[in-house]
C-alpha atoms as a PDB file:
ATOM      1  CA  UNK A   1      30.049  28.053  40.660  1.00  0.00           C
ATOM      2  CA  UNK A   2      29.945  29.794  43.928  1.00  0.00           C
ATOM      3  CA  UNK A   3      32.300  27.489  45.892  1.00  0.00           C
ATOM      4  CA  UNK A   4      34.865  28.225  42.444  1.00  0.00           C
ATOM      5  CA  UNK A   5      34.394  32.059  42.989  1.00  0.00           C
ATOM      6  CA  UNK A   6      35.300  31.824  46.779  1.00  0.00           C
ATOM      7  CA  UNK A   7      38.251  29.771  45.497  1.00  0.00           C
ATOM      8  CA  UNK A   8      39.433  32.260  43.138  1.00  0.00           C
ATOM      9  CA  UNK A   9      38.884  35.566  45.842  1.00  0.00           C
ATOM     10  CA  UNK A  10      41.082  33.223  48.292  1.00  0.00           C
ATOM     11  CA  UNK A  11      43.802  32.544  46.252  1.00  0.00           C
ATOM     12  CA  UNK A  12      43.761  35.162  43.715  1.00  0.00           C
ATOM     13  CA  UNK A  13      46.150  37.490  45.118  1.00  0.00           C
ATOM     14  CA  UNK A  14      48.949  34.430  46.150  1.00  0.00           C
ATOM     15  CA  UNK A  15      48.575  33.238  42.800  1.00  0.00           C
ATOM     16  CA  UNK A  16      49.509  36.718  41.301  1.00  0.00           C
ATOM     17  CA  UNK A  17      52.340  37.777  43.141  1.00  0.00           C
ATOM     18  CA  UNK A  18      53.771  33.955  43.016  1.00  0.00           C
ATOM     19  CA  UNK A  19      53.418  34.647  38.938  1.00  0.00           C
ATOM     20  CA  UNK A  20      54.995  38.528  39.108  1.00  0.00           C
ATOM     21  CA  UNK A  21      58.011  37.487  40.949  1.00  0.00           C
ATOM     22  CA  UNK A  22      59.256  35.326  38.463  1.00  0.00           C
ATOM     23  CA  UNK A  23      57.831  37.459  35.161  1.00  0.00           C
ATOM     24  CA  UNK A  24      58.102  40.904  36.671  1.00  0.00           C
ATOM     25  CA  UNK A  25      55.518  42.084  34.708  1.00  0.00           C
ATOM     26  CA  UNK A  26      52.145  43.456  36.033  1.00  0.00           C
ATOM     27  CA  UNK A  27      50.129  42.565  32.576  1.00  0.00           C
ATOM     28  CA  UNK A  28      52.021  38.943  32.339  1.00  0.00           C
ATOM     29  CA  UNK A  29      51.130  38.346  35.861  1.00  0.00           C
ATOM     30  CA  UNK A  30      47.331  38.609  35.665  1.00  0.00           C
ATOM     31  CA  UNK A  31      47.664  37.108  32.407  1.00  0.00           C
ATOM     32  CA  UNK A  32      48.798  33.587  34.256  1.00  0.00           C
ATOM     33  CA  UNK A  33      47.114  34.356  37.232  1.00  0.00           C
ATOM     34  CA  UNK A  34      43.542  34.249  34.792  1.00  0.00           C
ATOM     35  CA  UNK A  35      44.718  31.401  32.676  1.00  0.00           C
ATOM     36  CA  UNK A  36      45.744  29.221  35.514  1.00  0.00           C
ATOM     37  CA  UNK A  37      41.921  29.474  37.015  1.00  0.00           C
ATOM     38  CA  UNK A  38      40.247  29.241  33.693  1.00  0.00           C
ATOM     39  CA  UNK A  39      42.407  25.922  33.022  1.00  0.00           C
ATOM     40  CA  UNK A  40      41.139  24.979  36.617  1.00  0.00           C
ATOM     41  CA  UNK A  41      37.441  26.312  35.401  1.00  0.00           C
ATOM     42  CA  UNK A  42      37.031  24.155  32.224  1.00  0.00           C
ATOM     43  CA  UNK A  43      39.048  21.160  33.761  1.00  0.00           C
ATOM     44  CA  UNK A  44      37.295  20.715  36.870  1.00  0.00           C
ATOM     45  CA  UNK A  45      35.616  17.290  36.244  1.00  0.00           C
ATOM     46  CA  UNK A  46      39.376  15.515  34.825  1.00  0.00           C
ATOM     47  CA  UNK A  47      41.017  17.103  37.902  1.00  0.00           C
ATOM     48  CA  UNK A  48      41.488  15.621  41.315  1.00  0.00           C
ATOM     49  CA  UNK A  49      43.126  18.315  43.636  1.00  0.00           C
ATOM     50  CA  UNK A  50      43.507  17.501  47.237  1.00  0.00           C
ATOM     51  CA  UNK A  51      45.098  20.910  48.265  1.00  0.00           C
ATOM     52  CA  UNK A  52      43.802  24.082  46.376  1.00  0.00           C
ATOM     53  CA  UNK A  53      46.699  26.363  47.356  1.00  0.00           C
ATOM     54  CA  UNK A  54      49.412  24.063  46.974  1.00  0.00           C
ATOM     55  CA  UNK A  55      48.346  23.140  43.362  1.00  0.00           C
ATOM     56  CA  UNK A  56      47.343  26.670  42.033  1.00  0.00           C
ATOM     57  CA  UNK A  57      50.915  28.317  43.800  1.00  0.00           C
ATOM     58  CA  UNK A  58      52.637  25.537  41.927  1.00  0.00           C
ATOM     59  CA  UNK A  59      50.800  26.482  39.017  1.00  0.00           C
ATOM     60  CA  UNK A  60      51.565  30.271  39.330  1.00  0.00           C
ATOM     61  CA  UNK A  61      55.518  29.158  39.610  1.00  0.00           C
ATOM     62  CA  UNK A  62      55.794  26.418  36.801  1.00  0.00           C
ATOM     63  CA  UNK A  63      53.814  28.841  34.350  1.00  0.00           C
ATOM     64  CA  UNK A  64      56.261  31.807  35.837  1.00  0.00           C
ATOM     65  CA  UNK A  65      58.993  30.285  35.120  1.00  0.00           C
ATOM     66  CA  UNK A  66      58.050  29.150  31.945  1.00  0.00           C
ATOM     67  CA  UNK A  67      56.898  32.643  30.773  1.00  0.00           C
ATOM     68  CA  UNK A  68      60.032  33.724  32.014  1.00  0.00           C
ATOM     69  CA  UNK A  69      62.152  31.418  30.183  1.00  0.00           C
ATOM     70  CA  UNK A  70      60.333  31.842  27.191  1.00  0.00           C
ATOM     71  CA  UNK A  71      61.073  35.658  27.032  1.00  0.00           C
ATOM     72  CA  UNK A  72      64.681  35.438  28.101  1.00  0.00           C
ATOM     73  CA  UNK A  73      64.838  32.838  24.668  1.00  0.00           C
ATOM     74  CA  UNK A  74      63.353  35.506  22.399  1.00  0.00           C
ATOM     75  CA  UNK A  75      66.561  37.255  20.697  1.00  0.00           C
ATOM     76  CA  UNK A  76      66.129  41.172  20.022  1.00  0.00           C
ATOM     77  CA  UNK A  77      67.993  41.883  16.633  1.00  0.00           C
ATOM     78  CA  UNK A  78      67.805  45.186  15.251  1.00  0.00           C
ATOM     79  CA  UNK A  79      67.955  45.387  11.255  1.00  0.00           C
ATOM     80  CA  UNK A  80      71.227  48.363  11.498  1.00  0.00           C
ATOM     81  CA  UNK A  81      73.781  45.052  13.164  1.00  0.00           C
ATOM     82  CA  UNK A  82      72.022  43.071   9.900  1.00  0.00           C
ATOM     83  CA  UNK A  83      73.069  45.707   8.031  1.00  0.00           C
ATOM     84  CA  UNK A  84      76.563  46.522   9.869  1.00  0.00           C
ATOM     85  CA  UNK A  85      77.657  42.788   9.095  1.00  0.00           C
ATOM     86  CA  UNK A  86      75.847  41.919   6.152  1.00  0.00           C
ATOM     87  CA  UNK A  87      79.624  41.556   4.488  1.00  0.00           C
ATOM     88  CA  UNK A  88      80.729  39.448   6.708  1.00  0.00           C
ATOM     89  CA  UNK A  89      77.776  36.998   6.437  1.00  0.00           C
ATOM     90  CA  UNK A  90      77.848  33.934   3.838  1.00  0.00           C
ATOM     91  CA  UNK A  91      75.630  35.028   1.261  1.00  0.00           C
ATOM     92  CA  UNK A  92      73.106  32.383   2.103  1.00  0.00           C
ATOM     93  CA  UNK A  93      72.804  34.576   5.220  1.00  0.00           C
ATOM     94  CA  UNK A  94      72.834  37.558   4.120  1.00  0.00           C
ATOM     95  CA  UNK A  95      69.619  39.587   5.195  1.00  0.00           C
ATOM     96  CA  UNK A  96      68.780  41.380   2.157  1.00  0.00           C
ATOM     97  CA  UNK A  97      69.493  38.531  -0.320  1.00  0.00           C
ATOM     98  CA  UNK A  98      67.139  36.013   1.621  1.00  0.00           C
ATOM     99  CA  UNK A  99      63.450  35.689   1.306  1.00  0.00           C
ATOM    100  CA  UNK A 100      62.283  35.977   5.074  1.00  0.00           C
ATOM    101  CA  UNK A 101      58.594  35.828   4.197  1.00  0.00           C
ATOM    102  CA  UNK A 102      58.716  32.630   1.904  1.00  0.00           C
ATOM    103  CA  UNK A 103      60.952  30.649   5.127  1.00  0.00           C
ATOM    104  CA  UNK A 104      57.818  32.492   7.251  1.00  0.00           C
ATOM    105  CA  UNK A 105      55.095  30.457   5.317  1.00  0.00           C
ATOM    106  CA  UNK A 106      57.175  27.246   5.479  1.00  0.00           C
ATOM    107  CA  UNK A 107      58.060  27.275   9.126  1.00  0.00           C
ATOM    108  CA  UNK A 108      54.158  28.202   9.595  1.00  0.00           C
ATOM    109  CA  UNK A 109      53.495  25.768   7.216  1.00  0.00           C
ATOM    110  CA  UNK A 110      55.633  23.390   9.216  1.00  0.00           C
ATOM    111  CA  UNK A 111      53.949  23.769  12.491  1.00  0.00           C
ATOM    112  CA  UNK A 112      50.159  23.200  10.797  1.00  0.00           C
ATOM    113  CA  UNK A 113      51.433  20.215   9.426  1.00  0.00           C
ATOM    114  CA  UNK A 114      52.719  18.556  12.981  1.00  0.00           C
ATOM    115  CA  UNK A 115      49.557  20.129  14.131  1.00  0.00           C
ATOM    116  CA  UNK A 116      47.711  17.784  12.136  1.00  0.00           C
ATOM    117  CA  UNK A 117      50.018  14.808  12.776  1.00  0.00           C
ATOM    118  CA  UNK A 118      49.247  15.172  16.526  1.00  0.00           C
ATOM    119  CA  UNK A 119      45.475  15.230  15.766  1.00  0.00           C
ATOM    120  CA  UNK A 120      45.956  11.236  15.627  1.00  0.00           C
ATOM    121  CA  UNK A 121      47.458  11.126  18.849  1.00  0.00           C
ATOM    122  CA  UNK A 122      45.419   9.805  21.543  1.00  0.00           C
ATOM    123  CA  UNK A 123      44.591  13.076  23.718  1.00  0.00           C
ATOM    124  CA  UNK A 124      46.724  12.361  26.756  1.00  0.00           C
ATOM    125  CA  UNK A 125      50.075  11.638  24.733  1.00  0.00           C
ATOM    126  CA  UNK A 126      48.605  15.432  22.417  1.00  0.00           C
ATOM    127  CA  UNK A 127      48.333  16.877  25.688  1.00  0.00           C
ATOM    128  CA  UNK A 128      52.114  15.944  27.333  1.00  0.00           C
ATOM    129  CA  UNK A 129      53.835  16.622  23.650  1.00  0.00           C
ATOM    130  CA  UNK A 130      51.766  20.209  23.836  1.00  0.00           C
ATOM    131  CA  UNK A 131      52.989  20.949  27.526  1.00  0.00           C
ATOM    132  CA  UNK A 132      56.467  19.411  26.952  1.00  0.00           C
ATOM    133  CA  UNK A 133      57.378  21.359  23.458  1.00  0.00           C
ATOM    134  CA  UNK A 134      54.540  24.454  23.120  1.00  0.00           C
ATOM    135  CA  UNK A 135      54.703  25.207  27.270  1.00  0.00           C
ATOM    136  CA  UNK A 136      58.583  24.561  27.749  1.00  0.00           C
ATOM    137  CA  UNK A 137      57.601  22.580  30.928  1.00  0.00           C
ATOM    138  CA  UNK A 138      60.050  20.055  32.303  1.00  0.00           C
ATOM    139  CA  UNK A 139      58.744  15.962  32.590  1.00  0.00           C
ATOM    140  CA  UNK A 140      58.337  16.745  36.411  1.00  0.00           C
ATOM    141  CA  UNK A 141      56.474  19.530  35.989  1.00  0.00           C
ATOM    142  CA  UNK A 142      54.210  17.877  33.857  1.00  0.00           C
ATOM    143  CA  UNK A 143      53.691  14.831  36.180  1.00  0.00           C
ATOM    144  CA  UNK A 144      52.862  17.302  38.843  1.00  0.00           C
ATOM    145  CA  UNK A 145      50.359  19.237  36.756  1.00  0.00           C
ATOM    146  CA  UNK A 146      48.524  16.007  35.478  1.00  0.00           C
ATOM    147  CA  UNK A 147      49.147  13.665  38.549  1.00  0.00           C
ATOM    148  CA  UNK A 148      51.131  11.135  37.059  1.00  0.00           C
ATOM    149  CA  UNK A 149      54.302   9.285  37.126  1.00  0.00           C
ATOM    150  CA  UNK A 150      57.499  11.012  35.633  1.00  0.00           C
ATOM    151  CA  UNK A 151      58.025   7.500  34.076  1.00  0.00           C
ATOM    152  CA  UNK A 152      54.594   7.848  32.128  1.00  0.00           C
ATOM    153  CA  UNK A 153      55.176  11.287  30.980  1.00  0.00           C
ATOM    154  CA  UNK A 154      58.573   9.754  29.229  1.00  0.00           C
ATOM    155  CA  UNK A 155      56.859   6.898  27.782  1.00  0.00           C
ATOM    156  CA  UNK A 156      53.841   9.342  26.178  1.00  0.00           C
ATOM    157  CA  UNK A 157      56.730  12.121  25.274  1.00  0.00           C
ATOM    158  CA  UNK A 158      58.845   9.457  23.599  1.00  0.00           C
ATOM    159  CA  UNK A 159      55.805   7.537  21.648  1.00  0.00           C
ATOM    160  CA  UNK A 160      54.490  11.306  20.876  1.00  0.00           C
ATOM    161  CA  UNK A 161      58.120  11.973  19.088  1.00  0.00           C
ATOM    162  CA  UNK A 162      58.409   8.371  17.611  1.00  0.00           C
ATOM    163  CA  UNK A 163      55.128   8.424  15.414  1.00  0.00           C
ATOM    164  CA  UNK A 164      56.000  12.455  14.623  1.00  0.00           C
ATOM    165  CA  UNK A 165      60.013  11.248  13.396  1.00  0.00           C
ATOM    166  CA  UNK A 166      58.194   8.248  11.152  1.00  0.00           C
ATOM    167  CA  UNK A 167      54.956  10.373  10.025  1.00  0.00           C
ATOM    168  CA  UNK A 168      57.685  13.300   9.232  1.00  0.00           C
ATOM    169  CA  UNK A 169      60.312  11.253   7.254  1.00  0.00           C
ATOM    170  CA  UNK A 170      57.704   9.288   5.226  1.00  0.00           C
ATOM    171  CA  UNK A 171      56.046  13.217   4.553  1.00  0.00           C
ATOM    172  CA  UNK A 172      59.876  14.307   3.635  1.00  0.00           C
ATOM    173  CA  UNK A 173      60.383  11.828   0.685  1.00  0.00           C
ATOM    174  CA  UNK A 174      56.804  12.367  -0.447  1.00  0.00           C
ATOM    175  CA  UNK A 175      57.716  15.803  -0.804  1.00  0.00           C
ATOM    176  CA  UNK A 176      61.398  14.912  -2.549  1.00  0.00           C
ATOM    177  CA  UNK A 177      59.200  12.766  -5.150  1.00  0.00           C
ATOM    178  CA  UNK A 178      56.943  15.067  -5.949  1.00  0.00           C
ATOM    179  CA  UNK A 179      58.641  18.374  -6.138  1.00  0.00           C
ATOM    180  CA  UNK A 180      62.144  16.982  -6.840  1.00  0.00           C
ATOM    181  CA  UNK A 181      65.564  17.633  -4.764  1.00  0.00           C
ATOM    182  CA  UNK A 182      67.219  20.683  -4.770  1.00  0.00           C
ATOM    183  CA  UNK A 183      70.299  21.428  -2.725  1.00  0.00           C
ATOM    184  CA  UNK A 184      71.211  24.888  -1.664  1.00  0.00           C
END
């Protein structure tokens, strides 16, 4: 514990301002500055780091620039251009006539149920489907983070997506059989 705590006051402060200059953001900052070293914290017996710095900066930039990314993807809509163009929409579009909070509780719905499906993963191949979709992080930043060949991140990704396409069709026509098709 003690040799951890004089890791974190040495590289506290490089790992924070690596993390602000990509997210700009004082609160986002310390946010992935503190989740980098508890990751580090409760993964210290899987991990094998042979430089400290190195690893934690590269940390600081990957999560950075994923945070980053991440917020430049979220669009801002505000409800008066909804209602400004709500003519011009197809009426399956159109904001009012829509039901936003049943699609809410089948996209949520949605994500429990690959939540589940990835239960049966084996945890590595959970773990690289989770950083690669959830964390937006590239194949090479993965292999970085978990110290393994870009080649085996592909082959986990790819068996990952496999067994979710055939779990996910064979869950689609259970659901046409026992609720029935209906076209919109």
């Amino acid at each position: 514990m003690n040799a951890f705590n004089e890791l974190f006051e040495r590289h506290w402060a490089k790992v924070y301002a690596v993390a602000l200059r990509y997210v700009k953001d004082r609160e986002l900052a310390l946010e992935i500055a503190h989740d980098i070293f508890v990751n580090i914290w409760t993964k210290r017996k899987q991990l094998n780091i042979d430089n400290f710095q190195n690893y934690v900066v590269t940390s600081a930039s990957y999560h950075g620039i994923r945070k980053s990314r991440a917020l430049k993807a979220i669009p801002i809509s505000y409800i008066e251009d909804y209602l400004e163009n709500e003519n011009i929409l197809p009426a399956s579009m159109n904001f009012q006539s829509s039901n936003l909070g049943e699609q809410k509780i089948q996209e949520e719905e949605f994500q429990s149920n690959i939540l589940l499906l990835l239960e049966s993963l084996p945890n590595r191949c959970r773990e690289i489907y989770l950083m690669s979709r959830h964390d937006n992080l590239s194949i090479q930043e993965i292999a970085i983070l978990l110290n393994i060949s870009k080649r085996t991140v592909e082959n986990q990704l790819t068996a990952a997506l496999k067994y979710l396409r055939t779990a996910m069709k064979y869950s689609g026509i259970l659901i046409i059989l026992l609720y029935g098709y209906h076209p919109l």
